[in-house]
C-alpha atoms as a PDB file:
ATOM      1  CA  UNK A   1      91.149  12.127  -1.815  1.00  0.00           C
ATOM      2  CA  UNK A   2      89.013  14.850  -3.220  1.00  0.00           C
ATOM      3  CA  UNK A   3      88.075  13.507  -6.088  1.00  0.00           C
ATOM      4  CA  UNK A   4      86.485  10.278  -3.880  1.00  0.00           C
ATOM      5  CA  UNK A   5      85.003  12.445  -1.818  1.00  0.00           C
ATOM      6  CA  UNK A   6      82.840  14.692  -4.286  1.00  0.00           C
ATOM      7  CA  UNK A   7      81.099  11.494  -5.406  1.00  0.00           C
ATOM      8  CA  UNK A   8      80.544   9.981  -2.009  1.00  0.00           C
ATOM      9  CA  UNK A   9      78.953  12.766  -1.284  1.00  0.00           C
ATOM     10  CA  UNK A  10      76.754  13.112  -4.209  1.00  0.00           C
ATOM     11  CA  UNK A  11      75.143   9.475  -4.080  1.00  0.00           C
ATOM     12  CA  UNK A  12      75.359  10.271  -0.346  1.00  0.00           C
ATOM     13  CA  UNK A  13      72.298  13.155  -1.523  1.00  0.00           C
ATOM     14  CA  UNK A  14      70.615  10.968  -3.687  1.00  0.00           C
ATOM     15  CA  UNK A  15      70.207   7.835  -1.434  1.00  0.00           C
ATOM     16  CA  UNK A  16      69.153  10.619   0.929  1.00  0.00           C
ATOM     17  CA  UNK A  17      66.720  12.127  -1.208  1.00  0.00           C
ATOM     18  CA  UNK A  18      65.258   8.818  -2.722  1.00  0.00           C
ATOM     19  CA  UNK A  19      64.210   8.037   0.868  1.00  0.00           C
ATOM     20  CA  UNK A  20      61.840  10.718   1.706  1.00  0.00           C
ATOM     21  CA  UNK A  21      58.467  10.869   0.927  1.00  0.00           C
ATOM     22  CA  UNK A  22      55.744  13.365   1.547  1.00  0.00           C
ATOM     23  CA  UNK A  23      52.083  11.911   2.828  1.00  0.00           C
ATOM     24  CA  UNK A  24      49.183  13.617   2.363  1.00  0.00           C
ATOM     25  CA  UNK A  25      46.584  14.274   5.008  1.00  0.00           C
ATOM     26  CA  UNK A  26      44.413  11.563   3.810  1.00  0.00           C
ATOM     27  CA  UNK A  27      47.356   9.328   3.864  1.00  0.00           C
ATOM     28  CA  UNK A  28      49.040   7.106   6.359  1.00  0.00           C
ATOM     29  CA  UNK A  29      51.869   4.975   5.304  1.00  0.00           C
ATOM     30  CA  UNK A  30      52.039   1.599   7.141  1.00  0.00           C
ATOM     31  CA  UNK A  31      56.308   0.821   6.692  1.00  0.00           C
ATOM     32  CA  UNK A  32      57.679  -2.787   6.674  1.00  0.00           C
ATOM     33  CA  UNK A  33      61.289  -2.647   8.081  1.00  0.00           C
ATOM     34  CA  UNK A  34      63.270  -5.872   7.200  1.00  0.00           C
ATOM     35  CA  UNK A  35      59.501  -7.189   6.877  1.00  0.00           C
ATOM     36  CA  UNK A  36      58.497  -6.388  10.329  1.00  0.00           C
ATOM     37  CA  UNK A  37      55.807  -3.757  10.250  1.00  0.00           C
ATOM     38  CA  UNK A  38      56.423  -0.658  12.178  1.00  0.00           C
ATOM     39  CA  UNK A  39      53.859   2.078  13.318  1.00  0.00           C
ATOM     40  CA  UNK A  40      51.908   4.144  10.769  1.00  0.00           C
ATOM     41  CA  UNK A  41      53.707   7.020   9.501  1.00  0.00           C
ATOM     42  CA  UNK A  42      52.037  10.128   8.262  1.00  0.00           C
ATOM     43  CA  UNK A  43      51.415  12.695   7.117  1.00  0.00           C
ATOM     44  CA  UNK A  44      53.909  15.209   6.311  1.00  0.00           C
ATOM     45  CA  UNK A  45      57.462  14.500   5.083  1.00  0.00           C
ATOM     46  CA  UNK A  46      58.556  11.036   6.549  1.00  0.00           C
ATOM     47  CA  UNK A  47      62.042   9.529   5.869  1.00  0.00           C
ATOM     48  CA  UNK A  48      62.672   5.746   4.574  1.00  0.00           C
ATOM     49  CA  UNK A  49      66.086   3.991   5.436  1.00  0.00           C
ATOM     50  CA  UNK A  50      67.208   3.180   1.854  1.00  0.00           C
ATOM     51  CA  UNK A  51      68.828   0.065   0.162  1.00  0.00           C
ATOM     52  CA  UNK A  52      65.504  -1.295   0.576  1.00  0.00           C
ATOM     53  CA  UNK A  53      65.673  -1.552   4.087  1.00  0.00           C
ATOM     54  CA  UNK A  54      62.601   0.205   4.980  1.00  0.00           C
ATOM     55  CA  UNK A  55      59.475  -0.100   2.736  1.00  0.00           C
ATOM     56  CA  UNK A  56      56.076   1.946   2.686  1.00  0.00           C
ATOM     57  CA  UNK A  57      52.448   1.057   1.749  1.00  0.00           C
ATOM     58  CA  UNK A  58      49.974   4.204   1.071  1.00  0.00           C
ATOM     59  CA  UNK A  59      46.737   3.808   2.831  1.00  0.00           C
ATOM     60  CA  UNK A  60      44.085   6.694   2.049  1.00  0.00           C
ATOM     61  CA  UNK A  61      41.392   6.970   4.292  1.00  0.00           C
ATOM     62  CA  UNK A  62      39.033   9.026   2.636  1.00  0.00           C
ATOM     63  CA  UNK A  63      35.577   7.784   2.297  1.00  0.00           C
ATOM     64  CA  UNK A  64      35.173   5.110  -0.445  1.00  0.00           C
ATOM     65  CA  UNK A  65      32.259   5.105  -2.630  1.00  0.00           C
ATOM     66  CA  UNK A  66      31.852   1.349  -3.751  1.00  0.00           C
ATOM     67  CA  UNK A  67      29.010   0.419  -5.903  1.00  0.00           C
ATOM     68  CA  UNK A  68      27.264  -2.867  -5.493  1.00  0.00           C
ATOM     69  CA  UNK A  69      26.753  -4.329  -9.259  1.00  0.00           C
ATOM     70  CA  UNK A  70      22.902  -5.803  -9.836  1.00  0.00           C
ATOM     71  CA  UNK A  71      22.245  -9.108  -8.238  1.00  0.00           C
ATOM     72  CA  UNK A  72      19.399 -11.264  -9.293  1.00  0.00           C
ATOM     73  CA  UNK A  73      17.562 -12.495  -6.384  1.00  0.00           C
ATOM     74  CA  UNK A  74      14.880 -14.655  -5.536  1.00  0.00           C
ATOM     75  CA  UNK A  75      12.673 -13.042  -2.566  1.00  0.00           C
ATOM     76  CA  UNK A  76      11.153 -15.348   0.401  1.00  0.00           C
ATOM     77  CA  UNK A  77       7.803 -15.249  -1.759  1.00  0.00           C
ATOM     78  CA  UNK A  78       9.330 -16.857  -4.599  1.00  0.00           C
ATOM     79  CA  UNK A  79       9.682 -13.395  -7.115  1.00  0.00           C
ATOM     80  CA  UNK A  80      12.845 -12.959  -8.783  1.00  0.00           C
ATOM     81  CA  UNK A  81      13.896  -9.200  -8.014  1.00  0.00           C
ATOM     82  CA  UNK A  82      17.682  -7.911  -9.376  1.00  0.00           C
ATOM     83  CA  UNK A  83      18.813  -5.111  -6.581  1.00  0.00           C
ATOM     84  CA  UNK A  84      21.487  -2.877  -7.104  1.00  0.00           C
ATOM     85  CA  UNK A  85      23.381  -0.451  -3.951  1.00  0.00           C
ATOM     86  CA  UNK A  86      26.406   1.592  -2.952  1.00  0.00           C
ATOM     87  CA  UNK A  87      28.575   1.267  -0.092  1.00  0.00           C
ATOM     88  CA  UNK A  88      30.149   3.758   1.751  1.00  0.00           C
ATOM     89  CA  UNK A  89      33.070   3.107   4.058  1.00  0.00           C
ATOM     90  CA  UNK A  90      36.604   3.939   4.951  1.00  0.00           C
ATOM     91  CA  UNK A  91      39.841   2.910   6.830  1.00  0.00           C
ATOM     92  CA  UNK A  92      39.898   3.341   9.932  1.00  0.00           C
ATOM     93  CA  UNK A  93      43.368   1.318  11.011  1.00  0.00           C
ATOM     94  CA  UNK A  94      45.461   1.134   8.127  1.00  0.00           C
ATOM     95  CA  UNK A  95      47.589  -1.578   9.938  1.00  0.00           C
ATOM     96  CA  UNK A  96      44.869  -4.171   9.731  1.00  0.00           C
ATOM     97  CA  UNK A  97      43.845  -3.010   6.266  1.00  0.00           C
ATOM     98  CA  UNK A  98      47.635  -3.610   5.302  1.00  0.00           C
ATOM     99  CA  UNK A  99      48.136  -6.921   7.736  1.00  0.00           C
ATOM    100  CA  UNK A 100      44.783  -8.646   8.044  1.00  0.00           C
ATOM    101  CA  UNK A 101      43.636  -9.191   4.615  1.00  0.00           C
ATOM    102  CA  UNK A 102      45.156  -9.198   0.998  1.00  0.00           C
ATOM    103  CA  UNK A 103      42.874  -6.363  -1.126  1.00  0.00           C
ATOM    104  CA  UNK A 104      40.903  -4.634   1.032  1.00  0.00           C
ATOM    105  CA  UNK A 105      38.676  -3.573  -1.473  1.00  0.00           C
ATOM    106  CA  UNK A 106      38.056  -6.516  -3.277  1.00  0.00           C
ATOM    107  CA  UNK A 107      37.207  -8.495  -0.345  1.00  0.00           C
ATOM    108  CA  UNK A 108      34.561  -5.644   1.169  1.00  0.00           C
ATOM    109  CA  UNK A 109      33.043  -5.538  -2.424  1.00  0.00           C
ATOM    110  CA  UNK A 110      32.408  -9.470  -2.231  1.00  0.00           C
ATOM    111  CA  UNK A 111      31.381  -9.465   1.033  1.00  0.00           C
ATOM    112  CA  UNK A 112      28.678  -6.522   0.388  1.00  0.00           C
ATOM    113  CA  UNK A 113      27.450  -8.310  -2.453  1.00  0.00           C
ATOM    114  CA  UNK A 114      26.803 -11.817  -0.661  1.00  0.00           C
ATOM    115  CA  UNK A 115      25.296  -9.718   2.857  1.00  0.00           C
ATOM    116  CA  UNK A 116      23.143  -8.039  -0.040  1.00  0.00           C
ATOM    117  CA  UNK A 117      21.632 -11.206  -1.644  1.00  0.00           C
ATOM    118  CA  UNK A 118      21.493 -12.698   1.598  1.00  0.00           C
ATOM    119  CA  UNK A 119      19.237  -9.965   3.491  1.00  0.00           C
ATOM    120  CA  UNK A 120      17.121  -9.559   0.302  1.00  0.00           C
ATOM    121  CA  UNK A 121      16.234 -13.571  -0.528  1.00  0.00           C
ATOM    122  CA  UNK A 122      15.187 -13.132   3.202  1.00  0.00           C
ATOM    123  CA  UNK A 123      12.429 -10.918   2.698  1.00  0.00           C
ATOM    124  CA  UNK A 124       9.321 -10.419   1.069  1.00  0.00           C
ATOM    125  CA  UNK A 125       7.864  -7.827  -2.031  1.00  0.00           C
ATOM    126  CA  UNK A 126       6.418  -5.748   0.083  1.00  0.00           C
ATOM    127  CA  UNK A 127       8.963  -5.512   2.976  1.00  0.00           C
ATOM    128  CA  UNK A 128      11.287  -4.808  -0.169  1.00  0.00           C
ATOM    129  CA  UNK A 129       9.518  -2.103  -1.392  1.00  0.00           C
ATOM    130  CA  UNK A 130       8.710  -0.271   1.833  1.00  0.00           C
ATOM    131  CA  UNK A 131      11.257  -1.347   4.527  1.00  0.00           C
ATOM    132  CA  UNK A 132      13.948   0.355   2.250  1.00  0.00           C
ATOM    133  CA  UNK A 133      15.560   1.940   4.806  1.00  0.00           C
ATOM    134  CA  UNK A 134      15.604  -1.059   7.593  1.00  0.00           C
ATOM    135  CA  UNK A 135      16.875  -3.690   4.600  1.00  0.00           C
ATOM    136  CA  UNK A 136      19.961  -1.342   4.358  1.00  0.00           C
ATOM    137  CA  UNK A 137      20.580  -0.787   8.062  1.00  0.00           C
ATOM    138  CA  UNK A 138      20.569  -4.730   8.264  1.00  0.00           C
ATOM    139  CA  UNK A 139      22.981  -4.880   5.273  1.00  0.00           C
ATOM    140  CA  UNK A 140      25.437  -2.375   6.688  1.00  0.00           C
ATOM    141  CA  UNK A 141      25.123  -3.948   9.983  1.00  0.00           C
ATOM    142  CA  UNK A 142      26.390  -7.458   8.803  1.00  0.00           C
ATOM    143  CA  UNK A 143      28.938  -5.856   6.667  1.00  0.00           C
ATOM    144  CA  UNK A 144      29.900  -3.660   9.237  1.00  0.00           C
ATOM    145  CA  UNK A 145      30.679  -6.288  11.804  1.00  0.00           C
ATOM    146  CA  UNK A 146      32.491  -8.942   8.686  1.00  0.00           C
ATOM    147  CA  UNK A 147      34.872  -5.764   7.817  1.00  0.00           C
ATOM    148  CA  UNK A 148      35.263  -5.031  11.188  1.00  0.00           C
ATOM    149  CA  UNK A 149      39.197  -7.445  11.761  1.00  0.00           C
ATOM    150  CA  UNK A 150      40.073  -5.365   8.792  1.00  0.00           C
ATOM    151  CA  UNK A 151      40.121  -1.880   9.857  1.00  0.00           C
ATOM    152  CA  UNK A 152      37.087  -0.948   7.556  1.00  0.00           C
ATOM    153  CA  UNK A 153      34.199   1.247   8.904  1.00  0.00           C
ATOM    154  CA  UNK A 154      31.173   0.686   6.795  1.00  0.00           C
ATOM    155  CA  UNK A 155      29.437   4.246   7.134  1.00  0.00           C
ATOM    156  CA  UNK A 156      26.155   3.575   5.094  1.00  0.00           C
ATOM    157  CA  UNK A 157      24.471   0.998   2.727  1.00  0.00           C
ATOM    158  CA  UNK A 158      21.885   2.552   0.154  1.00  0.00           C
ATOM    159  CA  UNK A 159      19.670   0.374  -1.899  1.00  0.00           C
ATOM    160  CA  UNK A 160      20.267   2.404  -5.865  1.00  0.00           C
ATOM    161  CA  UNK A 161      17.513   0.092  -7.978  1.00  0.00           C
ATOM    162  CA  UNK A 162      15.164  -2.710  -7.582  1.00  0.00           C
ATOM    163  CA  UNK A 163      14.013  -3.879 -11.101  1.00  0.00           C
ATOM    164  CA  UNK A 164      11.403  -5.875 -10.564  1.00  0.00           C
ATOM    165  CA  UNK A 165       9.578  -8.647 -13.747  1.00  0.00           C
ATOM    166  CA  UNK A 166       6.831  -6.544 -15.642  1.00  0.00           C
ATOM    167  CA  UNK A 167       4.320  -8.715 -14.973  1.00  0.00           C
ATOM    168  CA  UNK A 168       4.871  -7.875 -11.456  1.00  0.00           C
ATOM    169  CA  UNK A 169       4.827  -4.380 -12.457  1.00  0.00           C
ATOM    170  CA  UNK A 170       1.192  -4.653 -13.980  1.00  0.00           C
ATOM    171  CA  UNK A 171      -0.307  -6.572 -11.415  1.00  0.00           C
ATOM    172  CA  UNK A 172       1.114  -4.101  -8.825  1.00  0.00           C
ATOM    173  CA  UNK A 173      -0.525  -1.315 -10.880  1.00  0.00           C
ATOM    174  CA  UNK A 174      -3.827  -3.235 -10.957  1.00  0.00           C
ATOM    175  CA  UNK A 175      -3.300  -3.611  -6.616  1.00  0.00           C
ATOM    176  CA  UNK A 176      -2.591   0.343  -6.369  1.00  0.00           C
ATOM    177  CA  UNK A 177      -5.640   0.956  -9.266  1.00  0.00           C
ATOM    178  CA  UNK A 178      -7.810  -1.085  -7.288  1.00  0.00           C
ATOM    179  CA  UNK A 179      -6.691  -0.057  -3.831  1.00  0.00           C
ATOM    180  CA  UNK A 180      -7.476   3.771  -5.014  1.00  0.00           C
ATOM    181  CA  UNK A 181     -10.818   2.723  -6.441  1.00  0.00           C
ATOM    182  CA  UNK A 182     -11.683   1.277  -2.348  1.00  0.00           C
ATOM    183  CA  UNK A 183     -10.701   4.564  -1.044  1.00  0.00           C
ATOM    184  CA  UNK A 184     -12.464   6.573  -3.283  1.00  0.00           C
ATOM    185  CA  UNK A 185     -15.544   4.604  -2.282  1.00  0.00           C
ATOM    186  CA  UNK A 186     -15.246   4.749   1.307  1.00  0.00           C
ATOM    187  CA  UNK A 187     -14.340   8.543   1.336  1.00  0.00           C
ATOM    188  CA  UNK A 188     -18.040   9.179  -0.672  1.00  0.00           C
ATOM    189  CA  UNK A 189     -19.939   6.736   1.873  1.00  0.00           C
ATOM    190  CA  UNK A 190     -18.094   8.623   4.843  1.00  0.00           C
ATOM    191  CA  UNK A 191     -19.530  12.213   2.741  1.00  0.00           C
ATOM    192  CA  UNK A 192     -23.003  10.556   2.176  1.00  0.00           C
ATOM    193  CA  UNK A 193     -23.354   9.456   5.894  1.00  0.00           C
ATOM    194  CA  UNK A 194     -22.421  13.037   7.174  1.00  0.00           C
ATOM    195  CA  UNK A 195     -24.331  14.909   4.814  1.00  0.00           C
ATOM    196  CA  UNK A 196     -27.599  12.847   5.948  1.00  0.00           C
ATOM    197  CA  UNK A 197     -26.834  13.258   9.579  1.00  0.00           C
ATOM    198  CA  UNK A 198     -26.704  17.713   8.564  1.00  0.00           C
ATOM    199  CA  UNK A 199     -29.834  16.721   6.750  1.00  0.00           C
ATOM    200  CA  UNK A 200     -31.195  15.244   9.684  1.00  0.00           C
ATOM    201  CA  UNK A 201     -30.611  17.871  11.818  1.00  0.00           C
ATOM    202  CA  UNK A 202     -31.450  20.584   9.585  1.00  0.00           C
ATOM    203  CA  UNK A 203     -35.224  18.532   8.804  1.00  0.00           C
ATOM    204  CA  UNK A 204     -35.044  18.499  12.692  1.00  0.00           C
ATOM    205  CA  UNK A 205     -34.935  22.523  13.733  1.00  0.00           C
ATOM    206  CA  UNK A 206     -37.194  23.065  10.534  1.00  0.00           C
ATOM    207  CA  UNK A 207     -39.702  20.866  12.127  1.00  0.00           C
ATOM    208  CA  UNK A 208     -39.718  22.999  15.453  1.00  0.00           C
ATOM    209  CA  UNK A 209     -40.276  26.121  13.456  1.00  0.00           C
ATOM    210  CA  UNK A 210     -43.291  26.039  10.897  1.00  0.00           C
ATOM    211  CA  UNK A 211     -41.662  29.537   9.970  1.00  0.00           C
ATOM    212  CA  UNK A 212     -38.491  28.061   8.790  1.00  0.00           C
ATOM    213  CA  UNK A 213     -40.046  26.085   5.651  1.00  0.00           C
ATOM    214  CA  UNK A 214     -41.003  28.714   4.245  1.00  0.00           C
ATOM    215  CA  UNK A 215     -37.828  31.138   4.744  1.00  0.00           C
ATOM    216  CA  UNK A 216     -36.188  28.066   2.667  1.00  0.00           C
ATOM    217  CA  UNK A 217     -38.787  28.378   0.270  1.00  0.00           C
ATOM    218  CA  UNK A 218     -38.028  31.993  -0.562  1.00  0.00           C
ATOM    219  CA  UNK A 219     -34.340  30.973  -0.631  1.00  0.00           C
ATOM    220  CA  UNK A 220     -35.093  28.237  -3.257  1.00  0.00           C
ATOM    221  CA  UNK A 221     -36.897  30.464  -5.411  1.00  0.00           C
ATOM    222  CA  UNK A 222     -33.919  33.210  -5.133  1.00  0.00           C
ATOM    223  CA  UNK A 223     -31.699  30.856  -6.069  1.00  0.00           C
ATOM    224  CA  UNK A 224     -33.582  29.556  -9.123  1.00  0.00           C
ATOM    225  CA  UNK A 225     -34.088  33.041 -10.405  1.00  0.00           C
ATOM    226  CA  UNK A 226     -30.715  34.187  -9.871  1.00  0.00           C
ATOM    227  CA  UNK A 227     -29.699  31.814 -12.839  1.00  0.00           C
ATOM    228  CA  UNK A 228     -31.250  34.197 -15.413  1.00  0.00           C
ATOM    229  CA  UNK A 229     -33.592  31.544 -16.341  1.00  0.00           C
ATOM    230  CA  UNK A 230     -36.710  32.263 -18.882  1.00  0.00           C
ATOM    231  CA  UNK A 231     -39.012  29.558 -16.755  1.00  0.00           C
ATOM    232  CA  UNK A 232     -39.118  29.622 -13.065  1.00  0.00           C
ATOM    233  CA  UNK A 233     -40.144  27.000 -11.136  1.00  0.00           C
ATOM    234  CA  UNK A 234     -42.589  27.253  -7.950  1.00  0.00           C
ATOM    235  CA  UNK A 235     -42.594  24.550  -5.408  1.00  0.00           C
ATOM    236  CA  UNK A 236     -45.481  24.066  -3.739  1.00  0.00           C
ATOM    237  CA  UNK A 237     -45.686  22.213  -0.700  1.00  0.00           C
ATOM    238  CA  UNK A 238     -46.907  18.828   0.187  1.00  0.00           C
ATOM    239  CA  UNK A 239     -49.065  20.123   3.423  1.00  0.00           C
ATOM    240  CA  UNK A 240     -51.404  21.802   0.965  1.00  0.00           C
ATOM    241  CA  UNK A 241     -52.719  19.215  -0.413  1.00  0.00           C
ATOM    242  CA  UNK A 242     -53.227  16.401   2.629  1.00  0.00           C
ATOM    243  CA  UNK A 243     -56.786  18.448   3.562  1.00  0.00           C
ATOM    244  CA  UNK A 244     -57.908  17.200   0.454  1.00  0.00           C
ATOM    245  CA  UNK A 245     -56.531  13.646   0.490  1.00  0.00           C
ATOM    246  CA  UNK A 246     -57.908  13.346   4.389  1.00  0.00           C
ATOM    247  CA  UNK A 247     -61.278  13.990   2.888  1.00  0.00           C
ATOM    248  CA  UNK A 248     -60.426  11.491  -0.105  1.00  0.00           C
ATOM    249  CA  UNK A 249     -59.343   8.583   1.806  1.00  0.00           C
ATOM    250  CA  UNK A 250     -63.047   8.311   3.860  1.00  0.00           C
ATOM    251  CA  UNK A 251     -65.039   8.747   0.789  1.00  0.00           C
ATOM    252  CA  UNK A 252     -63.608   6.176  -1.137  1.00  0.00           C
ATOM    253  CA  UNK A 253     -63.845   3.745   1.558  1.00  0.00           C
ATOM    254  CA  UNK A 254     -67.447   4.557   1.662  1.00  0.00           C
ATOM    255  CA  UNK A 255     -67.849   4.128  -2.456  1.00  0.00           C
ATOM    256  CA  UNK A 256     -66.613   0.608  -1.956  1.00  0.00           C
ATOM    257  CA  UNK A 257     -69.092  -0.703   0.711  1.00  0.00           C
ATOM    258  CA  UNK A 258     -71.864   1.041  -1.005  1.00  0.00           C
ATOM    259  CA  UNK A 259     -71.161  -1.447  -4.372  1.00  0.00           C
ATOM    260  CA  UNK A 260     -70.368  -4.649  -2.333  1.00  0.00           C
ATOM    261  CA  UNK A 261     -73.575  -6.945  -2.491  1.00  0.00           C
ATOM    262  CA  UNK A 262     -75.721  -7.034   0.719  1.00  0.00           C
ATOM    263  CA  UNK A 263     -75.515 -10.718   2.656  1.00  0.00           C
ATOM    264  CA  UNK A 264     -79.018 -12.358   2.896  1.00  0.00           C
ATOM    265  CA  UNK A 265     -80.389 -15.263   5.028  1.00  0.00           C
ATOM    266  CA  UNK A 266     -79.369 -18.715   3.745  1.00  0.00           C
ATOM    267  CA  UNK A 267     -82.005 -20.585   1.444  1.00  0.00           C
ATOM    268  CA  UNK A 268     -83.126 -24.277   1.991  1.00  0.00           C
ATOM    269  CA  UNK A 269     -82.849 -26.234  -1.023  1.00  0.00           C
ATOM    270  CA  UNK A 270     -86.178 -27.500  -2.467  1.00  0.00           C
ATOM    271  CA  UNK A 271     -87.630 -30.597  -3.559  1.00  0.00           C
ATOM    272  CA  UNK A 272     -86.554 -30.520  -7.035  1.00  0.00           C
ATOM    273  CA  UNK A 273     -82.875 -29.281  -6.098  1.00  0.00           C
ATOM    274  CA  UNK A 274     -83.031 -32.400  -3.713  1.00  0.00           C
ATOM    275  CA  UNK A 275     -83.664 -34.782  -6.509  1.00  0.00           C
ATOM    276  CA  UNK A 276     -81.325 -33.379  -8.633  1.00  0.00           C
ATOM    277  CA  UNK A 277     -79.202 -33.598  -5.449  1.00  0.00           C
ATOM    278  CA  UNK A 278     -79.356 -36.518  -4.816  1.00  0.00           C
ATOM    279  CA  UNK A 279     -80.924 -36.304  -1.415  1.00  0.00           C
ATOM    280  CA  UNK A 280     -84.855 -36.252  -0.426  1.00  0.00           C
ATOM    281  CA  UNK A 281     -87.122 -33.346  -0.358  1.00  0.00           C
ATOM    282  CA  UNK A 282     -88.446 -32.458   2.961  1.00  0.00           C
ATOM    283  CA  UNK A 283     -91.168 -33.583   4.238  1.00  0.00           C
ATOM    284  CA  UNK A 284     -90.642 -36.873   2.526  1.00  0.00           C
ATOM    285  CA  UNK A 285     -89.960 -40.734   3.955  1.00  0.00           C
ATOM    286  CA  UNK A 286     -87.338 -41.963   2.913  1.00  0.00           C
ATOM    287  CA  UNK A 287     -88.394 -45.565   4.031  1.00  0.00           C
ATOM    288  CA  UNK A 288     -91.340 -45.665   1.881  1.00  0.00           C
ATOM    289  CA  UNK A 289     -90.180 -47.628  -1.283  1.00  0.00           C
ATOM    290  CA  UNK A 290     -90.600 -45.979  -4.601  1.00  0.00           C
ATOM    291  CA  UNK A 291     -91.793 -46.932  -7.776  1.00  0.00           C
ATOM    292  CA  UNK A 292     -89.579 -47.686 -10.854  1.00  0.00           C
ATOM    293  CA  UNK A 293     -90.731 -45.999 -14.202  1.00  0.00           C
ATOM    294  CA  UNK A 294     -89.858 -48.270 -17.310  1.00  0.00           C
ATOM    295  CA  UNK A 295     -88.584 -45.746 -20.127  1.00  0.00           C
ATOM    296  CA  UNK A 296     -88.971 -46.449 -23.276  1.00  0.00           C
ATOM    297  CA  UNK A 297     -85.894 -46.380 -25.970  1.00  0.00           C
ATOM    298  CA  UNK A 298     -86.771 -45.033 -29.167  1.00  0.00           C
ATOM    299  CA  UNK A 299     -84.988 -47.458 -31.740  1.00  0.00           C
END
């Protein structure tokens, strides 16, 4: 009887210790019994009724980092684009994960990667390029909401890499170039205009005080000789010279009419001019007839 006993026993401890298992804290362990599930064990040591009556399926629900591979889309303005992203999610019921659908992570990876070329064909270039940020809130919305009946919680979507056709690149370059150029431009007017309006106002107070022209003078000169130049240059006012050009300007106009040719009486034409006219001299009847004078041709 004791030699039946001693092995009893001892498969007794092995079918014992074959059942337990130890989860860790990141673990859960969704159990089938007979093929009906049970509740989620975990974690800590947990014990399995053996002869396969009890089975367990590890569920970890750390974080996942999932990346997207490079789709090739075609944006709403007709550019062909290839975008690449990760996903982050994890498990939030590991029943559902388990229950609900086959490979968790297979089918989240698909449906990222369809929600991706979906949201991006549905936009243009430039949304693309700097709506970033609302592009993957939209993404991780829809995936969000599709992963939902699993147990997954989608935590964040981030665009990696947008590779976009080099000619694309160039004539973006030539957009920016160009758009840089405008700026540039308007920033100088914008300097121009101001400056003119300080101008303005400083040709404005030096026009109340006479004294101020020539305190600016002074400064001028200090400035030009400050430079350690050999030749210094001395400006000399306009207002000296418009005496003399005051006395100029009524002198010439009197040179002028002096040499234009004085306008005498009109002159009646005489008899001669009248003939050669045309017309009769005066005096004359132009009723009387005249007489004809044969010429003479010289042969």
């Amino acid at each position: 009887m004791t030699e039946l006993i001693l092995p009893i026993a001892a498969a007794a401890v092995v079918v014992i210790l074959s059942s337990l298992r130890v989860l860790r804290e990141y673990e859960r362990g969704v159990v089938f019994r007979l093929g009906r599930i049970t509740r989620p064990k975990g974690p800590g040591l947990i014990f399995l009724l053996p002869l396969g009556v009890e089975r367990m399926v590890r569920i970890p629900l750390r974080i996942v980092t999932m990346d997207i591979p490079p789709q090739d889309v075609i944006t709403r303005d007709n550019i062909s684009v290839r975008v690449s992203a990760v996903l982050y999610f994890r498990v939030k019921d590991a029943v559902k994960a388990v229950v609900e659908v086959q490979d968790y992570l297979y089918a989240t990876s698909q449906l990222a990667q369809t929600t991706l070329r979906n949201v991006v064909g549905q936009a243009d270039m430039d949304q693309l390029l700097a709506e970033r940020e609302h592009i993957n809130t939209i993404v991780r919305k829809i995936v969000d909401e599709g992963t939902e009946p699993w147990g997954i919680d989608v935590t964040s979507v981030e665009m990696k890499d947008i590779d976009l056709p080099q000619e694309m690149k160039r004539a973006m370059a030539r957009q920016a170039e160009a758009e840089r150029e405008r700026r540039a431009k308007v920033i100088a007017a914008e300097g121009e205009f101001q400056a003119s309006e300080k101008l303005a106002q400083a040709a404005a107070i030096i026009g109340r005080e006479p004294a101020a022209i020539q305190l600016r003078y002074l400064q001028t000169v200090t400035e030009i000789a400050a430079e350690k130049n050999s030749t210094t240059l001395f400006p000399i006012p306009i207002d000296i010279f418009r005496p003399f050009l005051e006395r100029a300007i009524p002198a010439a106009d009197a040179t002028r009419a002096a040499a234009a040719p004085p306008a005498g009486p009109a002159q009646l034409p005489d008899a001669h001019d009248s003939k050669l006219l045309g017309g009769a001299a005066p005096g004359t009847n132009v009723d009387q007839p005249t007489e004809s004078v044969p010429v003479k041709q010289q042969r």
